[in-house]
C-alpha atoms as a PDB file:
ATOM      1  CA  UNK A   1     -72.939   7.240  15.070  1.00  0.00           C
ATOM      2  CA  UNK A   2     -73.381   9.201  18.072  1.00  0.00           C
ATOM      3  CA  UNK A   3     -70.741  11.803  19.534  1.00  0.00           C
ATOM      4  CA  UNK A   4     -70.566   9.422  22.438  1.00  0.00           C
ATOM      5  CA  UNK A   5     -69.889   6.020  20.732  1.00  0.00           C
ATOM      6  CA  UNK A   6     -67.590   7.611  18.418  1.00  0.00           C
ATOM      7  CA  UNK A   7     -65.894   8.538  22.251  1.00  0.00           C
ATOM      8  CA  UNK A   8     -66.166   5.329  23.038  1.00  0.00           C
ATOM      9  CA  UNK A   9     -64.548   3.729  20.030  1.00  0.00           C
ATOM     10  CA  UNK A  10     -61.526   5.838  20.513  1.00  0.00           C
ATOM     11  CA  UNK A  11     -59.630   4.322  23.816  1.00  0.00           C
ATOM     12  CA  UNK A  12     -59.155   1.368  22.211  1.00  0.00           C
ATOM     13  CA  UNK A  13     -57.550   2.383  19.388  1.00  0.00           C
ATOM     14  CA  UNK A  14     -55.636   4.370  21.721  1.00  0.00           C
ATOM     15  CA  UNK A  15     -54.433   1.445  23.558  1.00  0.00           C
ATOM     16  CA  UNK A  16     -53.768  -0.349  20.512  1.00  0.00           C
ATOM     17  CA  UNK A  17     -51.013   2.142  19.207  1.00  0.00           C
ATOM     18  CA  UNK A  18     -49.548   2.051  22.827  1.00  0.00           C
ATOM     19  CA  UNK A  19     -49.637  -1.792  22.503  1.00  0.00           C
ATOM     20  CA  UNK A  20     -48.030  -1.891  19.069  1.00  0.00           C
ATOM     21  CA  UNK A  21     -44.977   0.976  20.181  1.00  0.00           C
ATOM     22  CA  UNK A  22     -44.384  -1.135  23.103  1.00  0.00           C
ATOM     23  CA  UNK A  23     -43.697  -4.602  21.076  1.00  0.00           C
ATOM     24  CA  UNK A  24     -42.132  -2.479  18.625  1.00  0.00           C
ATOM     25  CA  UNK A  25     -39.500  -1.179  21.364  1.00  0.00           C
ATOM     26  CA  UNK A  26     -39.001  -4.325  23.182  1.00  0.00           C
ATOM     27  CA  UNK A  27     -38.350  -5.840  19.714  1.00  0.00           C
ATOM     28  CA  UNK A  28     -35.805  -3.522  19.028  1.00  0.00           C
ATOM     29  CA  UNK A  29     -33.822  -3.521  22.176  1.00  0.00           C
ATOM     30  CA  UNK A  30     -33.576  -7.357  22.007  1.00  0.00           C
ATOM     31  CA  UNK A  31     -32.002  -7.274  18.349  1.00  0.00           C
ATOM     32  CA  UNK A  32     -29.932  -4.282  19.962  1.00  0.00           C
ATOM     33  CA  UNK A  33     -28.824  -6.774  22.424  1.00  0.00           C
ATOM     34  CA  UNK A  34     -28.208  -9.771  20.144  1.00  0.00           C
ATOM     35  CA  UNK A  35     -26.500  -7.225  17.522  1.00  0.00           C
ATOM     36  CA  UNK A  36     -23.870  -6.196  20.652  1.00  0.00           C
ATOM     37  CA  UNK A  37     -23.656  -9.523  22.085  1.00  0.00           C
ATOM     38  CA  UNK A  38     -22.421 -10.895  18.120  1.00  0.00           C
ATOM     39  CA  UNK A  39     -19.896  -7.988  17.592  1.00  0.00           C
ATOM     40  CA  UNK A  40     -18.248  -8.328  20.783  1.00  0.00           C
ATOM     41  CA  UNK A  41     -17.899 -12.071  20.178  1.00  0.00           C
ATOM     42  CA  UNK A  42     -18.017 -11.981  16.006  1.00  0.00           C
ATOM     43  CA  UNK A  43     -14.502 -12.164  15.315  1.00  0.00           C
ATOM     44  CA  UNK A  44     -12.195 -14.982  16.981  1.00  0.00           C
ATOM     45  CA  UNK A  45      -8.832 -16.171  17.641  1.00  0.00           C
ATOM     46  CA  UNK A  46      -9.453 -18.777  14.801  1.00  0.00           C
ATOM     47  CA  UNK A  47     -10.175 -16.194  11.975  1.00  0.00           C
ATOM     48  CA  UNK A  48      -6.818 -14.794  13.247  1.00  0.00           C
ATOM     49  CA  UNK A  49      -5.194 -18.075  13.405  1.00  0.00           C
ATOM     50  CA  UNK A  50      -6.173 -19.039   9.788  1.00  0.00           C
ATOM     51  CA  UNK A  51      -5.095 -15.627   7.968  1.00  0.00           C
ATOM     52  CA  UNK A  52      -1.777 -16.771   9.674  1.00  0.00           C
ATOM     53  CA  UNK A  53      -1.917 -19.727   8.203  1.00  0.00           C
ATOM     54  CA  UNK A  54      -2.881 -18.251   4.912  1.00  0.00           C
ATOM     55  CA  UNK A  55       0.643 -15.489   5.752  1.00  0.00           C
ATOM     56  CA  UNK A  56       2.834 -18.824   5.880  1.00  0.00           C
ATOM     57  CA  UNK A  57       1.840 -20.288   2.922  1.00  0.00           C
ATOM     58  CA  UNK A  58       2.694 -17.173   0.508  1.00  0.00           C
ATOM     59  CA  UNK A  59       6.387 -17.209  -1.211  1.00  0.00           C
ATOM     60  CA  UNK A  60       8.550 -14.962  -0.272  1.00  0.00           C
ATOM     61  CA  UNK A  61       8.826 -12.611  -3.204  1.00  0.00           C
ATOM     62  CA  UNK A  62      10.284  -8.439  -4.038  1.00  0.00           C
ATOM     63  CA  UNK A  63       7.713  -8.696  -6.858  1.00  0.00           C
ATOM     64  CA  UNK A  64       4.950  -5.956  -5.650  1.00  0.00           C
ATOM     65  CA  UNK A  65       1.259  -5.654  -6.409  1.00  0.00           C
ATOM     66  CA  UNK A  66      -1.147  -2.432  -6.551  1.00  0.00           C
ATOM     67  CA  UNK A  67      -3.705  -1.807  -4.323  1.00  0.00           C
ATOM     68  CA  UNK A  68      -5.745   0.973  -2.188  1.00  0.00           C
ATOM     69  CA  UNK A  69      -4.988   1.381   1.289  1.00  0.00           C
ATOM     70  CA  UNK A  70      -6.273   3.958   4.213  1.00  0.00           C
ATOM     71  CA  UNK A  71      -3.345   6.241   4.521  1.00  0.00           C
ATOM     72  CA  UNK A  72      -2.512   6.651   8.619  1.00  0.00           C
ATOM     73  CA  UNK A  73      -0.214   9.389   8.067  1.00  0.00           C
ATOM     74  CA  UNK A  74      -3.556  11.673   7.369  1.00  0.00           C
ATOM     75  CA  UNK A  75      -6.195   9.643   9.264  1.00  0.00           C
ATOM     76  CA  UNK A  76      -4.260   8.868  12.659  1.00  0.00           C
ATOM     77  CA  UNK A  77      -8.030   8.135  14.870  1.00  0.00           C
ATOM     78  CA  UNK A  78      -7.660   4.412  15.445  1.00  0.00           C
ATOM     79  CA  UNK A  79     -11.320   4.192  15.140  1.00  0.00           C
ATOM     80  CA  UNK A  80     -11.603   5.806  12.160  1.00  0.00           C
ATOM     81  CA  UNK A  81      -8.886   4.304  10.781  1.00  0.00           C
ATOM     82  CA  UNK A  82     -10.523   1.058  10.944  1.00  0.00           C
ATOM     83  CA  UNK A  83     -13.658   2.270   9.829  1.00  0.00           C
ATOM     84  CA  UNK A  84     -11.974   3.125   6.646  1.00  0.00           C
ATOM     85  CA  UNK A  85      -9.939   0.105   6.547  1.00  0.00           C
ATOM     86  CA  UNK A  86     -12.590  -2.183   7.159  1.00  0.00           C
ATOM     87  CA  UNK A  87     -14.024  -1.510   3.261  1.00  0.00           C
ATOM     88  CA  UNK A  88     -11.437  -1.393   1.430  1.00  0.00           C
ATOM     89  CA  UNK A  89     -10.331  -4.787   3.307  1.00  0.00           C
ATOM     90  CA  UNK A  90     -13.229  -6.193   1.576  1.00  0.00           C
ATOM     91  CA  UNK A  91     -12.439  -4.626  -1.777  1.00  0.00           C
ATOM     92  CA  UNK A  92      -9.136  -6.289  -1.746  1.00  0.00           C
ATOM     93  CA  UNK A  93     -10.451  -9.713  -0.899  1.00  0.00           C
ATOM     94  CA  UNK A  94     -13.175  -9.557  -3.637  1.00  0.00           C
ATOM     95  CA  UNK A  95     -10.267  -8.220  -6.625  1.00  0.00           C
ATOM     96  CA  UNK A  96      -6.819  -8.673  -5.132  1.00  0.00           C
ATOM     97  CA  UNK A  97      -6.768 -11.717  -3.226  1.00  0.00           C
ATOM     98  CA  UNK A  98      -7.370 -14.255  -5.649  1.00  0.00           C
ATOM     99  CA  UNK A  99      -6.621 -17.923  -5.589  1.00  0.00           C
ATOM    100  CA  UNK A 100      -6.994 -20.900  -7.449  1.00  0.00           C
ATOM    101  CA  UNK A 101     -10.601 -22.188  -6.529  1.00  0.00           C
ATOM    102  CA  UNK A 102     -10.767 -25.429  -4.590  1.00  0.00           C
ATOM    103  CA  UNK A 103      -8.083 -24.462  -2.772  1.00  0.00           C
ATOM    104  CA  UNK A 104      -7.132 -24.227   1.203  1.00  0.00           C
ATOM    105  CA  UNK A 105      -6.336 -20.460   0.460  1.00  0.00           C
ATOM    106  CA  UNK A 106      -9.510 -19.795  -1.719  1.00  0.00           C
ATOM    107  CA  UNK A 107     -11.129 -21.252   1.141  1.00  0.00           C
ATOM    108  CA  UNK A 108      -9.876 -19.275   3.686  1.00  0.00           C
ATOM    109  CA  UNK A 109     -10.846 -15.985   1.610  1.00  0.00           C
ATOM    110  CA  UNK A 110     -14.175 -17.115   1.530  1.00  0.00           C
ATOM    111  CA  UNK A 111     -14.538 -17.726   5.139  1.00  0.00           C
ATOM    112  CA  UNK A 112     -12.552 -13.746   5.473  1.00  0.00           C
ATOM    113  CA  UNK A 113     -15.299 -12.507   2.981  1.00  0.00           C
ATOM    114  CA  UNK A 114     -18.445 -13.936   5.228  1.00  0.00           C
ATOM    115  CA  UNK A 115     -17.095 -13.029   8.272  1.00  0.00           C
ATOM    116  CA  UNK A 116     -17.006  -9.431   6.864  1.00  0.00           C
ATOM    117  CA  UNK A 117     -20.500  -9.478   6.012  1.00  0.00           C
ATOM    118  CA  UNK A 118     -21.519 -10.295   9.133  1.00  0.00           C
ATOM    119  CA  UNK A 119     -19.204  -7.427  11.126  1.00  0.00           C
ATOM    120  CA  UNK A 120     -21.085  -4.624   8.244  1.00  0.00           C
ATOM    121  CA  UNK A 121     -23.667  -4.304  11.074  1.00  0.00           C
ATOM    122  CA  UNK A 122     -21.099  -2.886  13.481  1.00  0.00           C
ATOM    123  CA  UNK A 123     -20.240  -0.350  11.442  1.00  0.00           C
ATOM    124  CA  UNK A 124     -22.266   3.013  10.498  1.00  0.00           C
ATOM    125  CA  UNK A 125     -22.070   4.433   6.991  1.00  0.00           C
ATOM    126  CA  UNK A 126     -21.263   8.052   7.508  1.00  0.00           C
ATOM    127  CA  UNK A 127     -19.158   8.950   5.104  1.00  0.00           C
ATOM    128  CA  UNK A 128     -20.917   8.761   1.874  1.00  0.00           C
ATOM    129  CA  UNK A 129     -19.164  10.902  -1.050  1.00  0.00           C
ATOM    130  CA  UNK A 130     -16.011  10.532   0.717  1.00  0.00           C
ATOM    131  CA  UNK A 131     -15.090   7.114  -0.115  1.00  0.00           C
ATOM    132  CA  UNK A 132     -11.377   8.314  -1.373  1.00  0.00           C
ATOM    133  CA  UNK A 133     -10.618  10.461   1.342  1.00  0.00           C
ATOM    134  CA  UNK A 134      -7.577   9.399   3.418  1.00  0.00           C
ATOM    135  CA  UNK A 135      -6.554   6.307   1.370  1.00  0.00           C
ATOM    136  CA  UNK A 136      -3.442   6.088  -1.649  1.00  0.00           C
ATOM    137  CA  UNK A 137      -2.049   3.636  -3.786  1.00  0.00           C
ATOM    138  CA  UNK A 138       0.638   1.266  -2.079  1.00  0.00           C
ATOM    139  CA  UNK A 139       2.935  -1.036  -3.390  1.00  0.00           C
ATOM    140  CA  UNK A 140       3.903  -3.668  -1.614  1.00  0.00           C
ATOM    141  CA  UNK A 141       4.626  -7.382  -1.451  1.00  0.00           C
ATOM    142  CA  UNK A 142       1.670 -10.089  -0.625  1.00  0.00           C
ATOM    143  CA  UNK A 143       2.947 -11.273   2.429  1.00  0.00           C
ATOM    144  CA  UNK A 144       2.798  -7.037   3.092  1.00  0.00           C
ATOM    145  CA  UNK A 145      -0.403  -6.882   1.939  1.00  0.00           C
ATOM    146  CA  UNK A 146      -1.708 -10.171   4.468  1.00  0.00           C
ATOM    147  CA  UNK A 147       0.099  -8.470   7.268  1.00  0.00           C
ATOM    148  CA  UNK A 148      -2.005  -5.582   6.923  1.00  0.00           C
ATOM    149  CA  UNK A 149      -5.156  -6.889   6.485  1.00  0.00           C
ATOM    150  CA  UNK A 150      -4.410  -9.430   9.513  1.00  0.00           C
ATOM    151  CA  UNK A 151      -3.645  -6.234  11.570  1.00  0.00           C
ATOM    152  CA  UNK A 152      -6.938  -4.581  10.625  1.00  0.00           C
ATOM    153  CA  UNK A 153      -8.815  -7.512  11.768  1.00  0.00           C
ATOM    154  CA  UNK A 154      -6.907  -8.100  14.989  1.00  0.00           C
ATOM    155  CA  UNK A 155      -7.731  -4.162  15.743  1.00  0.00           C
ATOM    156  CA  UNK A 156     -11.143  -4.716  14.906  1.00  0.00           C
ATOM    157  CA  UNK A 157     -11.407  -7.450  17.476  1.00  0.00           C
ATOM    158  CA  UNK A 158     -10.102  -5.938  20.599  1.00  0.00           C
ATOM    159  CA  UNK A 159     -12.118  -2.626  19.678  1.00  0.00           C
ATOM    160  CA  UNK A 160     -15.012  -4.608  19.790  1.00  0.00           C
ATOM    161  CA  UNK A 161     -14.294  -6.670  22.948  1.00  0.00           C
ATOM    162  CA  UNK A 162     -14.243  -3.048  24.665  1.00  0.00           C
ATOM    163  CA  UNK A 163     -17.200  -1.532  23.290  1.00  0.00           C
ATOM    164  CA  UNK A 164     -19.426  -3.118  21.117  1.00  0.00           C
ATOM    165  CA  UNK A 165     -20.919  -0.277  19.517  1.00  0.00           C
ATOM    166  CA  UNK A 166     -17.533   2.121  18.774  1.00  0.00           C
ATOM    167  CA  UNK A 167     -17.892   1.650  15.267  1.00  0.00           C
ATOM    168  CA  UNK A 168     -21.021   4.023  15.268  1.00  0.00           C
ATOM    169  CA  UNK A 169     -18.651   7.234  15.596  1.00  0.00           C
ATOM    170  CA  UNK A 170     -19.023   9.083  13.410  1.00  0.00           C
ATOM    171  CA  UNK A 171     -16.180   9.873  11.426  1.00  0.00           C
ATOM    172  CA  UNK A 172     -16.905  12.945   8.821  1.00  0.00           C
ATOM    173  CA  UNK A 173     -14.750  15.468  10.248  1.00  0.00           C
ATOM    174  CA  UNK A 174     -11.911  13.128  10.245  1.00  0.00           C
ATOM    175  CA  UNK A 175     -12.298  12.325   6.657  1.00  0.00           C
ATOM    176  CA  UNK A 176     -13.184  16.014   5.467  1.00  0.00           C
ATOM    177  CA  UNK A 177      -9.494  16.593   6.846  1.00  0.00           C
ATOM    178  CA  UNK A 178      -8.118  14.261   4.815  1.00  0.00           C
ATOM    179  CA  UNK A 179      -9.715  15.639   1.632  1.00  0.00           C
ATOM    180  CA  UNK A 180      -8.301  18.965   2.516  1.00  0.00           C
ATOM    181  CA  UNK A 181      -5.173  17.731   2.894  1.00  0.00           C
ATOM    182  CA  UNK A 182      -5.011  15.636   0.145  1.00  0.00           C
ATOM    183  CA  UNK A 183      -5.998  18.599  -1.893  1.00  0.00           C
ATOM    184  CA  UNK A 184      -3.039  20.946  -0.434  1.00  0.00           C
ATOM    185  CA  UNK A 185      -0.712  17.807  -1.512  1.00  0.00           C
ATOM    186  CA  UNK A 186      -1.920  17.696  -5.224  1.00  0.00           C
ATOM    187  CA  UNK A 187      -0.889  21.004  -5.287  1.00  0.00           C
ATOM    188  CA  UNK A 188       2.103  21.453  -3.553  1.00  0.00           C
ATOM    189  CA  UNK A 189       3.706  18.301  -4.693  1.00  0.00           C
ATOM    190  CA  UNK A 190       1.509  16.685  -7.856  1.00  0.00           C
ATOM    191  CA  UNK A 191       3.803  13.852  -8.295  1.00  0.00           C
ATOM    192  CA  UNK A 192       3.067  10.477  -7.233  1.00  0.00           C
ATOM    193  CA  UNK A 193       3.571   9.627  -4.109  1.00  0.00           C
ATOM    194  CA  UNK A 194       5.484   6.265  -5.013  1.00  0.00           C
ATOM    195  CA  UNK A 195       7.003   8.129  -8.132  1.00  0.00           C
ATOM    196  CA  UNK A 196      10.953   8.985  -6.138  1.00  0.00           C
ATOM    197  CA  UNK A 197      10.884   4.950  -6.064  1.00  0.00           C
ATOM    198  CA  UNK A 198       9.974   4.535  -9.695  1.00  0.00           C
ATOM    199  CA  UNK A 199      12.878   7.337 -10.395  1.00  0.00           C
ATOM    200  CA  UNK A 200      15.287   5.819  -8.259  1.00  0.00           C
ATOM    201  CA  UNK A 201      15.184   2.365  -9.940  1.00  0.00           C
ATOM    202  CA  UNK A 202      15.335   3.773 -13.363  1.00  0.00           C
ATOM    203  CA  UNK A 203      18.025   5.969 -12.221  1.00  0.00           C
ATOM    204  CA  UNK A 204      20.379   3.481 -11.051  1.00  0.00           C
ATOM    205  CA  UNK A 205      20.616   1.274 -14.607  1.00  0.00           C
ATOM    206  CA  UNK A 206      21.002   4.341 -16.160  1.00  0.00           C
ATOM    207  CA  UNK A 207      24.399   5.485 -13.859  1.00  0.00           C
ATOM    208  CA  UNK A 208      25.728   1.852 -14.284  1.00  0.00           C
ATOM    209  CA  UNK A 209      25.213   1.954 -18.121  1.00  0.00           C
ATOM    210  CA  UNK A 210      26.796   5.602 -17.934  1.00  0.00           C
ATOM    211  CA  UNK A 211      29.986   4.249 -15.506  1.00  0.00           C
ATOM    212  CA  UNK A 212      30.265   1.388 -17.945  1.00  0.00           C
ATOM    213  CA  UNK A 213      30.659   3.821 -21.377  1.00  0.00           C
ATOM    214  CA  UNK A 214      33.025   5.878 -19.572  1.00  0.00           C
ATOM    215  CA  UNK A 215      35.147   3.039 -18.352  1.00  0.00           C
ATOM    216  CA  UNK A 216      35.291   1.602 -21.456  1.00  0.00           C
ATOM    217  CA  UNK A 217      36.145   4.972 -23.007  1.00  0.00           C
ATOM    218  CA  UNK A 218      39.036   5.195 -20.324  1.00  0.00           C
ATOM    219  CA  UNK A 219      40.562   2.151 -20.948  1.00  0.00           C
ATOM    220  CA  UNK A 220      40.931   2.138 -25.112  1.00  0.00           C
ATOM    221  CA  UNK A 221      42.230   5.582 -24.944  1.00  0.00           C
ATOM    222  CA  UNK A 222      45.086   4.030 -22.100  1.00  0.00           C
ATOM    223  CA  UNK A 223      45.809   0.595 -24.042  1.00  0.00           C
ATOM    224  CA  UNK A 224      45.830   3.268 -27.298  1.00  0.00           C
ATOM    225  CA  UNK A 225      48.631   5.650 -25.354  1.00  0.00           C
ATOM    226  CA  UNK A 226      50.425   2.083 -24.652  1.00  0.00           C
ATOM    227  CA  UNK A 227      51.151   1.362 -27.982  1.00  0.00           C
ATOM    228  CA  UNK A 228      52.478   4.888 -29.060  1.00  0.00           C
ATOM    229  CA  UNK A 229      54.836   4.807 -26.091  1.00  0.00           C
ATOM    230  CA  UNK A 230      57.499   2.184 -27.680  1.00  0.00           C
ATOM    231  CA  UNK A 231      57.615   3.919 -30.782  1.00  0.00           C
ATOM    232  CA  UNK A 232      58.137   7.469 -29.045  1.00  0.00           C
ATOM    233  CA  UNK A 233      61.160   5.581 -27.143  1.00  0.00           C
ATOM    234  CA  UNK A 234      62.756   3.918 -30.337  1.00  0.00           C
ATOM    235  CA  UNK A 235      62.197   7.527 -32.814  1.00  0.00           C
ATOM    236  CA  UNK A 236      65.620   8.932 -31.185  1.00  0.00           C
ATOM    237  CA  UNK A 237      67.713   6.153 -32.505  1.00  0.00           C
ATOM    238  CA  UNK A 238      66.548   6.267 -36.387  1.00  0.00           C
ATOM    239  CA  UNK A 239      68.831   9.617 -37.653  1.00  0.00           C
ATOM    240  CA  UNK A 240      68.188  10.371 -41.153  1.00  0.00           C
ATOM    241  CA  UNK A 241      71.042  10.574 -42.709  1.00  0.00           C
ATOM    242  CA  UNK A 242      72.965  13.896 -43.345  1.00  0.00           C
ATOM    243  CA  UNK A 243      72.171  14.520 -39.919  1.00  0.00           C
ATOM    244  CA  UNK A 244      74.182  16.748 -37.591  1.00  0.00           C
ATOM    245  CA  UNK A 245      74.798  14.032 -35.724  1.00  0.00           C
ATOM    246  CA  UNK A 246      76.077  11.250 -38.415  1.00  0.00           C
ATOM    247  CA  UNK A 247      78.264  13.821 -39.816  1.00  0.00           C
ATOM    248  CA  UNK A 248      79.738  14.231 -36.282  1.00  0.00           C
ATOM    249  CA  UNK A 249      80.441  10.382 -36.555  1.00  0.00           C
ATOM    250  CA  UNK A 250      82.299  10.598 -39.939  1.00  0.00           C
ATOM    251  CA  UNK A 251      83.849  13.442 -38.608  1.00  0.00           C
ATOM    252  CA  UNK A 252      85.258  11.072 -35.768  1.00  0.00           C
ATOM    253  CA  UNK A 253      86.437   7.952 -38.257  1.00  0.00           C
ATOM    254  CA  UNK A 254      88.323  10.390 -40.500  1.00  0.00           C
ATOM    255  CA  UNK A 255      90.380  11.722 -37.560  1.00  0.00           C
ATOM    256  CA  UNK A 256      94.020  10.926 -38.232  1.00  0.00           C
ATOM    257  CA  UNK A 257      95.586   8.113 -35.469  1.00  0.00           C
END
């Protein structure tokens, strides 16, 4: 093949990479498009309306339940908050959240679970490694527990009405603070952080059991002192005899008249 045919093979091969970058680009900004236009819209007043419905139906209970939870005292960026919040939501509605299958509730944590399948594409991953930073243990009731995860969602919403694409910050720093400060905790204070509860209700038996022994003490030694008493009052009346004092008595009956 000659110098110049190769030449003229080349243009179009030219214009066929232009061709193909340009479909490829205009494909992309349309799914751009359709991926903004679904997580502005993606979550709506019903899904809020039936986790409502699923808060009303729960028994009011003290009885608490275990779970993990994004800590906002350490991670106070709303954005990042959420971020955060938004996977471990789904990590409680996969182990926690459990009801009996066939059920209005089951149902409605099904629906919750899709739904947050489809809102993982408005959300970036970047914060791999640091998937414990900024989140603790809580203990709190199931209607608690509903509450919060009703909040996260309702956040996530109006977030998303406002800019579709906020969930792409990313959130590293934010979460690398945490760690360090989670780290300065463990060693300041290692305790658990829900351990002055846990003391506080073992505590209080303990001072009532405590109250009880020493009240109990209290009143066998008074009812014992009771009983002494009468015979402390009637000992002065029984002399012996040959006593000063019944001699002073015969003394008195021998006196002549």
């Amino acid at each position: 093949m000659t110098a110049r045919g190769a030449a003229g093979r080349c243009p179009p091969t030219t214009w066929l990479g232009r061709l193909l970058l340009l479909a490829c680009l205009l494909v992309n900004r349309s799914t751009t498009e359709e991926v903004s236009e679904n997580c502005s819209h993606m979550i709506g007043n019903g899904h809020l309306q039936v986790l409502q419905k699923l808060i009303d139906s729960q028994m009011e209970t003290s009885c608490q339940i275990a779970f993990e939870f994004v800590d906002q005292e350490q991670l106070n960026d709303p954005v990042c908050y959420l971020k955060k919040a938004f996977l471990l939501v789904q990590d409680i509605m996969e182990d926690t959240m459990r009801f009996r299958d066939n059920t209005p509730n089951a149902a409605v944590i099904v629906q919750l679970q899709e739904l947050s399948l489809r809102l993982r594409s408005c959300f970036t991953r970047d914060y791999e490694g640091q998937d414990k930073a900024c989140v603790r243990t809580f203990y709190e009731t199931p209607l608690q527990l509903l509450e919060k995860i009703k909040n996260v969602f309702n956040e996530t919403k109006n977030l998303l009405k406002k800019n579709w694409n906020i969930f792409s910050k990313n959130c590293n720093n934010s979460f690398a603070k945490c760690s360090s400060q989670g780290h300065e905790r463990q060693h300041k204070d290692p305790s658990d952080p829900q351990l002055p509860g846990f003391v506080f209700r073992l505590l209080v038996p303990s001072i009532i059991l405590v109250l009880l022994a020493v009240g109990g003490l209290l009143f066998y030694r008074r009812r014992r002192r009771s009983h002494r008493e009468p015979q402390t009052v009637d000992s002065p009346m029984e002399q012996p005899e040959g006593s000063p004092l019944t001699q002073d008595e015969d003394r008195q009956v021998d006196l002549p008249v």
